[in-house]
Protein backbone atom coordinates (compact mmCIF):
# COMPACT_ATOMS: atom_id res chain seq x y z
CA UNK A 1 -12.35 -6.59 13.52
CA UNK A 2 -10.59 -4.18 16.05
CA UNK A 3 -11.09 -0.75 16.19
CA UNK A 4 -8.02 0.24 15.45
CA UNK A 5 -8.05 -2.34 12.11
CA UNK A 6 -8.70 -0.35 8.47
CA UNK A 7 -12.27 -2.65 7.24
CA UNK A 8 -11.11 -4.64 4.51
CA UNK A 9 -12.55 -4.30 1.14
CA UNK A 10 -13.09 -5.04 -2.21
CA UNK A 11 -12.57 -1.34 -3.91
CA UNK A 12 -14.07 -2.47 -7.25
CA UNK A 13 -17.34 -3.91 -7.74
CA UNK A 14 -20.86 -3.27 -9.35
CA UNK A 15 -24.34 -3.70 -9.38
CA UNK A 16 -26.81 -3.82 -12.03
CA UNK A 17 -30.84 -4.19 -12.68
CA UNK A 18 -30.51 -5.53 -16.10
CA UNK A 19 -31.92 -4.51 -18.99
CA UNK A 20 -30.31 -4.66 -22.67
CA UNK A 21 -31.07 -0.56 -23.08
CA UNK A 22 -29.32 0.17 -20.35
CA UNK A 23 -26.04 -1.41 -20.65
CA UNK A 24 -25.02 -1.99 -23.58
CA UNK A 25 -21.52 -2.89 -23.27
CA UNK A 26 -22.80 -6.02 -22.28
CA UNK A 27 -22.88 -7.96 -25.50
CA UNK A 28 -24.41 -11.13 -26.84
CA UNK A 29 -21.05 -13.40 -25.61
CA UNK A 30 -22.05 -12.38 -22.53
CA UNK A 31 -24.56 -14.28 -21.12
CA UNK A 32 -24.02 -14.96 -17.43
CA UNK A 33 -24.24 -10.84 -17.16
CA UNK A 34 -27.54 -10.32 -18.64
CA UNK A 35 -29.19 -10.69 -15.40
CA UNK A 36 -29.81 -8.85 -11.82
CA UNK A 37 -27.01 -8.65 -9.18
CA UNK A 38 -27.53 -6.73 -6.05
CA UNK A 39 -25.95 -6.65 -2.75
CA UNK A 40 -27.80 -9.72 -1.35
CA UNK A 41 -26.07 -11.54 -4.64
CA UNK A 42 -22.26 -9.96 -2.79
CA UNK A 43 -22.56 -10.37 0.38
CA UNK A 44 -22.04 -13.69 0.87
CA UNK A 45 -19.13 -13.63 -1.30
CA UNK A 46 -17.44 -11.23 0.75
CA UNK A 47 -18.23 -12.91 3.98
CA UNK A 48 -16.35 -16.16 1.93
CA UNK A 49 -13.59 -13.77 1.42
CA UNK A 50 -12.91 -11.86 4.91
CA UNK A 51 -14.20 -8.82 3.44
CA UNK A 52 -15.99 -6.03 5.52
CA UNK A 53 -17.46 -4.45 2.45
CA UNK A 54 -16.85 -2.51 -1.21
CA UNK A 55 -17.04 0.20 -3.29
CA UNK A 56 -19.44 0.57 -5.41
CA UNK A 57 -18.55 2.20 -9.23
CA UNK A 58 -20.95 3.06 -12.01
CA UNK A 59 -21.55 0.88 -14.83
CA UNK A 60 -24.17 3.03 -16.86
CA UNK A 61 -23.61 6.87 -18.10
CA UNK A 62 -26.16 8.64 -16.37
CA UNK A 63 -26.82 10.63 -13.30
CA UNK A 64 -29.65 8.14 -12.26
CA UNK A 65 -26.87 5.50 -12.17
CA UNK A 66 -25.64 7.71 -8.84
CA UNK A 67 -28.61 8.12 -6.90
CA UNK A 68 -29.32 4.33 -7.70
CA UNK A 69 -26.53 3.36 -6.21
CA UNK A 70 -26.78 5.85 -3.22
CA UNK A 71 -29.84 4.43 -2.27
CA UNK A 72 -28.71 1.18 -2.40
CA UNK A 73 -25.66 2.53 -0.26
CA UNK A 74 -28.65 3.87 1.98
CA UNK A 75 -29.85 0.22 2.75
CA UNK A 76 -26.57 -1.24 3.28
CA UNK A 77 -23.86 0.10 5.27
CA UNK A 78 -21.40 -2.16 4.40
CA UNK A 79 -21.44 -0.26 0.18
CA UNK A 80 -18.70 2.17 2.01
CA UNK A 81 -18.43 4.10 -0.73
CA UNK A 82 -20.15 5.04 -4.18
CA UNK A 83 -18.04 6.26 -7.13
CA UNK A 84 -20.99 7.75 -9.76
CA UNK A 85 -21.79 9.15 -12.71
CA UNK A 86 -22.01 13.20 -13.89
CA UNK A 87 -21.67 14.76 -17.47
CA UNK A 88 -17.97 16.25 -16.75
CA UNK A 89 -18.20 17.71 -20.23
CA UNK A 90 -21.37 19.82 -18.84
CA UNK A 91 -21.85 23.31 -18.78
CA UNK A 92 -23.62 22.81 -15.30
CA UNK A 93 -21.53 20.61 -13.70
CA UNK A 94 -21.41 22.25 -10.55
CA UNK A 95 -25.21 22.27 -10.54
CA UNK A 96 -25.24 18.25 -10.75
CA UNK A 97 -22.56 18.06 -7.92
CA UNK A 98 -24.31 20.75 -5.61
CA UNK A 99 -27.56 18.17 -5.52
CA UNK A 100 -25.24 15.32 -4.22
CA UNK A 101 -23.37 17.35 -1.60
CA UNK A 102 -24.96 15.85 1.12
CA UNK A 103 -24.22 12.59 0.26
CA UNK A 104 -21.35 11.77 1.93
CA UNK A 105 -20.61 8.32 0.75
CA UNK A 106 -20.08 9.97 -3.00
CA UNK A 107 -16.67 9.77 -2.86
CA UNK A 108 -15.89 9.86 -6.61
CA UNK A 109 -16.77 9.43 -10.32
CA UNK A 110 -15.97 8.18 -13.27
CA UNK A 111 -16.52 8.03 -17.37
CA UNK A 112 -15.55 5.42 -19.43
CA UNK A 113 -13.03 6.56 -21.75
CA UNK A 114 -12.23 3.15 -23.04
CA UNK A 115 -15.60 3.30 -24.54
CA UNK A 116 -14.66 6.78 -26.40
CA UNK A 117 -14.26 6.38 -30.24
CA UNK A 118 -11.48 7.96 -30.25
CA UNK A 119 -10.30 7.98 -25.82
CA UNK A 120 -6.67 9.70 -26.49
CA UNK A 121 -8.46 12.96 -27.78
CA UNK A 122 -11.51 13.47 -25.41
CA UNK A 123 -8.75 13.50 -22.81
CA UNK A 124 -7.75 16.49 -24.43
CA UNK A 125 -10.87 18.21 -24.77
CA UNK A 126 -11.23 21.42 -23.15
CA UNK A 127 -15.06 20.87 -21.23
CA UNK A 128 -13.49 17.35 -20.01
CA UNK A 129 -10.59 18.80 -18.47
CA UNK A 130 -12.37 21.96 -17.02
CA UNK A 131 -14.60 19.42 -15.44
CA UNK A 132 -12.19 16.62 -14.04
CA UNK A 133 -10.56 19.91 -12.32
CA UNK A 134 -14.04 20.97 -10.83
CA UNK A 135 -14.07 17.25 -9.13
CA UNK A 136 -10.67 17.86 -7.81
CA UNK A 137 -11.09 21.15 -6.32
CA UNK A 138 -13.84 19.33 -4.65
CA UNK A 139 -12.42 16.58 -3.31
CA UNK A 140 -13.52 13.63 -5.82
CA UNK A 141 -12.08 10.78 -6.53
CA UNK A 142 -11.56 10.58 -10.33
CA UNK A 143 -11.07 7.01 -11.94
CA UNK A 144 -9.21 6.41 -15.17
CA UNK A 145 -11.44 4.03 -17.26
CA UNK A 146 -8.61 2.96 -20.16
CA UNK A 147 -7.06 0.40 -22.36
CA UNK A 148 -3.47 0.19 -22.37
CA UNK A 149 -2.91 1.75 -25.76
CA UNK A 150 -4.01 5.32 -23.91
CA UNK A 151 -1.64 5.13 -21.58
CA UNK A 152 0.38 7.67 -23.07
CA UNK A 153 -2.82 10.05 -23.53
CA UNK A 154 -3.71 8.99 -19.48
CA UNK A 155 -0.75 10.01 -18.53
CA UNK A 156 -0.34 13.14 -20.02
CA UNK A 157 -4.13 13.54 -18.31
CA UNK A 158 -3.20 12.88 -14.90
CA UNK A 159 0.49 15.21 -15.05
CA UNK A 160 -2.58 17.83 -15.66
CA UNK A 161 -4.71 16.85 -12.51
CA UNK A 162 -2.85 16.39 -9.06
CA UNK A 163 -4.76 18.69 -6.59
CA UNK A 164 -6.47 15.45 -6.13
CA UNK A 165 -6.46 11.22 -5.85
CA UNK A 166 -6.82 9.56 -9.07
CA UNK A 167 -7.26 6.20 -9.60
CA UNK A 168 -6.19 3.86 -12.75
CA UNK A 169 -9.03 0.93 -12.67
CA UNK A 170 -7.68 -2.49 -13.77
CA UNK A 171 -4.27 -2.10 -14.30
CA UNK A 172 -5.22 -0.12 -17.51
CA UNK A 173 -6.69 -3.25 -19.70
CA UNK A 174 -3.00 -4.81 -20.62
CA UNK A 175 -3.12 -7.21 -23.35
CA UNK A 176 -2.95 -10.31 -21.97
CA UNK A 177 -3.87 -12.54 -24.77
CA UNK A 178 -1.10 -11.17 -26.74
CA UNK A 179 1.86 -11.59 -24.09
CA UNK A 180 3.08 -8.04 -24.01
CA UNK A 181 3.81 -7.74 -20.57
CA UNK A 182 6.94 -6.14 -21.30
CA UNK A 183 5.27 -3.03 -23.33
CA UNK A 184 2.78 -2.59 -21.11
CA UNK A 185 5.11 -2.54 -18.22
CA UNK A 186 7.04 0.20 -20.45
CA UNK A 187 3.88 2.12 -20.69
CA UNK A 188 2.55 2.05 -16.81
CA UNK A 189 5.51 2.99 -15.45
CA UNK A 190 5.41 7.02 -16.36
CA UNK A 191 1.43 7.11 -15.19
CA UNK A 192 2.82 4.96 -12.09
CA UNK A 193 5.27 7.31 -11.09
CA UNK A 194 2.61 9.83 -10.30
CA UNK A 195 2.12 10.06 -6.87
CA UNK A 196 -0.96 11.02 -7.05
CA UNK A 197 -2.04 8.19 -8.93
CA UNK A 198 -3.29 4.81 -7.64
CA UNK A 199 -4.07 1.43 -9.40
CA UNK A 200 -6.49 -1.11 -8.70
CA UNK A 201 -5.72 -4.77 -8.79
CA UNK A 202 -8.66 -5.97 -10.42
CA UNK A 203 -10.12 -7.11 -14.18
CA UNK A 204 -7.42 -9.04 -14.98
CA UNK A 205 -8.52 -12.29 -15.62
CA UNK A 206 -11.47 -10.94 -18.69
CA UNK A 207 -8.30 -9.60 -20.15
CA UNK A 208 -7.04 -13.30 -20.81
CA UNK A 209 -8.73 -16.01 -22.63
CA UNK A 210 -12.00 -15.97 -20.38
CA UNK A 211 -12.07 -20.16 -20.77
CA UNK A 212 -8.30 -21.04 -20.71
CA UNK A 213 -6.22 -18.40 -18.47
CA UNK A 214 -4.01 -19.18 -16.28
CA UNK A 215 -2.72 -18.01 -12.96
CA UNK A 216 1.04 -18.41 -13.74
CA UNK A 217 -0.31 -15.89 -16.70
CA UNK A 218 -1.66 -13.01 -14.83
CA UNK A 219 1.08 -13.13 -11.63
CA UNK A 220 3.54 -10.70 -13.73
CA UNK A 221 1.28 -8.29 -14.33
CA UNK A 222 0.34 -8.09 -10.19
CA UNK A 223 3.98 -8.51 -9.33
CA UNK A 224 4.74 -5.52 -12.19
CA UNK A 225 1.92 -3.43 -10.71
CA UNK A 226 3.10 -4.27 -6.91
CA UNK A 227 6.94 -2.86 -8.31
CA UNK A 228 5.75 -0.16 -9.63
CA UNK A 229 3.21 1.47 -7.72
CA UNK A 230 4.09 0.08 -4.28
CA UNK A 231 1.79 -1.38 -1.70
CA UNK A 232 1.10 2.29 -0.39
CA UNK A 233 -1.28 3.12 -3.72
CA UNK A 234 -2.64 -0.35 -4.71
CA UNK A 235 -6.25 -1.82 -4.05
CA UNK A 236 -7.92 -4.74 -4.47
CA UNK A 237 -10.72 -5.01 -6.44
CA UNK A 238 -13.03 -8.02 -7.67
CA UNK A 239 -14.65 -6.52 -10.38
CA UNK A 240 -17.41 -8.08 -9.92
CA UNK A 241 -19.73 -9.41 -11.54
CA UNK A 242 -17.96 -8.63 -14.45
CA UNK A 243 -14.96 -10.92 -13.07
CA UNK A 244 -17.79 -14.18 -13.86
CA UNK A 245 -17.13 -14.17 -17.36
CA UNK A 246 -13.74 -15.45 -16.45
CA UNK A 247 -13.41 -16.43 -12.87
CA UNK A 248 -15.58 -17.04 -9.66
CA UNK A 249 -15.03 -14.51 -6.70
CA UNK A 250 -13.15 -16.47 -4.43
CA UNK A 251 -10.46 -17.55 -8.09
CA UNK A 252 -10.42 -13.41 -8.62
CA UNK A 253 -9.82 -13.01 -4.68
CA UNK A 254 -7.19 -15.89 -4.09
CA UNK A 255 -5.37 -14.82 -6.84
CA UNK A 256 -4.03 -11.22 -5.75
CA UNK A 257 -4.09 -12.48 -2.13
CA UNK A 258 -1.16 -15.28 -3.22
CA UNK A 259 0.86 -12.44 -4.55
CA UNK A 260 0.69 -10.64 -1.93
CA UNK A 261 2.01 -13.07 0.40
CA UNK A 262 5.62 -12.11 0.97
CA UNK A 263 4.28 -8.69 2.51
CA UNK A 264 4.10 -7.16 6.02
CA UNK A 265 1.39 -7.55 7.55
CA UNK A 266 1.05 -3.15 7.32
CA UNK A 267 1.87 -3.59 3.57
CA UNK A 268 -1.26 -6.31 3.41
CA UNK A 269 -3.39 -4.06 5.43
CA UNK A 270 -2.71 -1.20 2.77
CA UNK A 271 -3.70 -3.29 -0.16
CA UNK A 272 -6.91 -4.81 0.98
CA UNK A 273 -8.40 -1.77 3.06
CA UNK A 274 -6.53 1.02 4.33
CA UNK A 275 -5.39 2.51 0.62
CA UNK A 276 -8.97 2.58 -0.24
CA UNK A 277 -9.89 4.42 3.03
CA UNK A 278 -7.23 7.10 2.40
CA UNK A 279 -7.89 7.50 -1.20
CA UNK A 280 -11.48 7.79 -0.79
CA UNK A 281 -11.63 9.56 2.47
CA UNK A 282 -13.31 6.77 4.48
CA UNK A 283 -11.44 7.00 7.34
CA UNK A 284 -13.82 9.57 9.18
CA UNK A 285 -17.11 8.88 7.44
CA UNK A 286 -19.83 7.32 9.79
CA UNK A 287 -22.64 5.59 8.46
């Protein structure tokens, strides 16, 4: 890769110890997830893929999730960038983020809304908003973790938060199964218009029927997402491992990089590496 070359990489991905306490959003029809996976599991995928390396995002609610995967950024270069975990509804938020400000591979957080009983009015709340705009003023990467019924609520969110990137992780969850491509198009579009916002092509294929989906059934929703946002704020991102309950890594891969194929060769660059680098700041971090 030359010098002058953005790294190319896969902007969604996770890692996991496994234990049932830990994570349990990984249920019982699950099965291929209720084990380890750790870089030595990914890198051989991304070498498969022309990848250079990822970005690593929480998959537990706790601040040990983010020096977990810190460390693990610690042994391998090639995690680029962590996106953690903090209590953003905390009275001492700035306390959690001052222990972390050294760590300059931090580039972001995020909560999982979608797993909110009720994800359209803890957007609202007061603490959750006072503390999304503490991450901002700090230069954090914040990523929207939603369904695509809360797009409204999302993008009501993110009209309230633009001194900073956000990011909209898997194409907000659209309904696959049930063919509504058209109302979930309807929906995007405001939250896409933000330009501020960015999207990440990835989790797609869980949203269809994990045995029987087809490609020709998750190309509209790349192509809408490609119209929409533009290849100057889209990333690609494997989700991996969760991506195993539907797909392999090089399925999830091939299938974004055959949309992509009518584009420049800059507009291909954006997608698979140099979006992430400006979103995240990765552009002048040494490792």
């Amino acid at each position: 890769m030359s010098s002058t070359q953005p790294p190319r990489l896969d902007a969604h991905q996770h890692f996991w110890r496994y234990d049932a306490a830990g994570y349990p959003w990984i249920s019982h029809d699950m099965p291929g997830l209720r084990r380890d996976f750790m870089p030595d599991d990914l890198r051989p995928l991304l070498d498969q893929a022309g990848l250079d390396g990822c970005i690593a995002v929480q998959a537990r609610a706790c601040e040990s999730e983010t020096d977990w995967l810190l460390q693990l950024a610690g042994q391998y270069p090639w995690i680029r960038a962590v996106v953690g975990w903090v209590d953003l509804c905390a009275a001492d938020l700035e306390h959690s983020l001052e222990r972390w400000a050294q760590a300059s591979v931090l580039r972001g957080f995020r909560h999982q809304l979608q797993d909110e009983p009720a994800p359209a009015e803890f957007m609202q709340r007061a603490d959750f908003n006072r503390g999304l705009a503490t991450l901002q003023r700090q230069g954090k990467v914040y990523e929207v973790l939603i369904k695509a019924c809360d797009l409204s609520a999302a993008t009501q969110l993110c009209q309230r938060h633009d001194q900073h990137h956000l990011v909209l992780d898997h194409l907000a969850k659209p309904n696959v199964q049930a063919n509504n491509l058209r109302q979930w198009a309807e929906q995007l579009a405001p939250l896409a218009a933000l330009a501020h916002v960015s999207c990440k092509l990835s989790g797609l294929a869980t949203e269809a029927d994990w045995q029987h989906w087809q490609p020709e059934q998750l190309t509209p929703y790349l192509d809408t997402a490609l119209h929409l946002f533009g290849p100057e704020r889209l990333m690609f991102g494997s989700d991996w491992p969760v991506c195993l309950l539907a797909s392999d890594y090089r399925t999830t891969h091939t299938l974004v990089d055959r949309v992509l194929q009518h584009l420049s060769a800059a507009e291909h660059a954006a997608i698979w590496g140099a979006n992430a680098c400006a979103v995240y700041g990765l552009e002048g971090v040494t490792r």
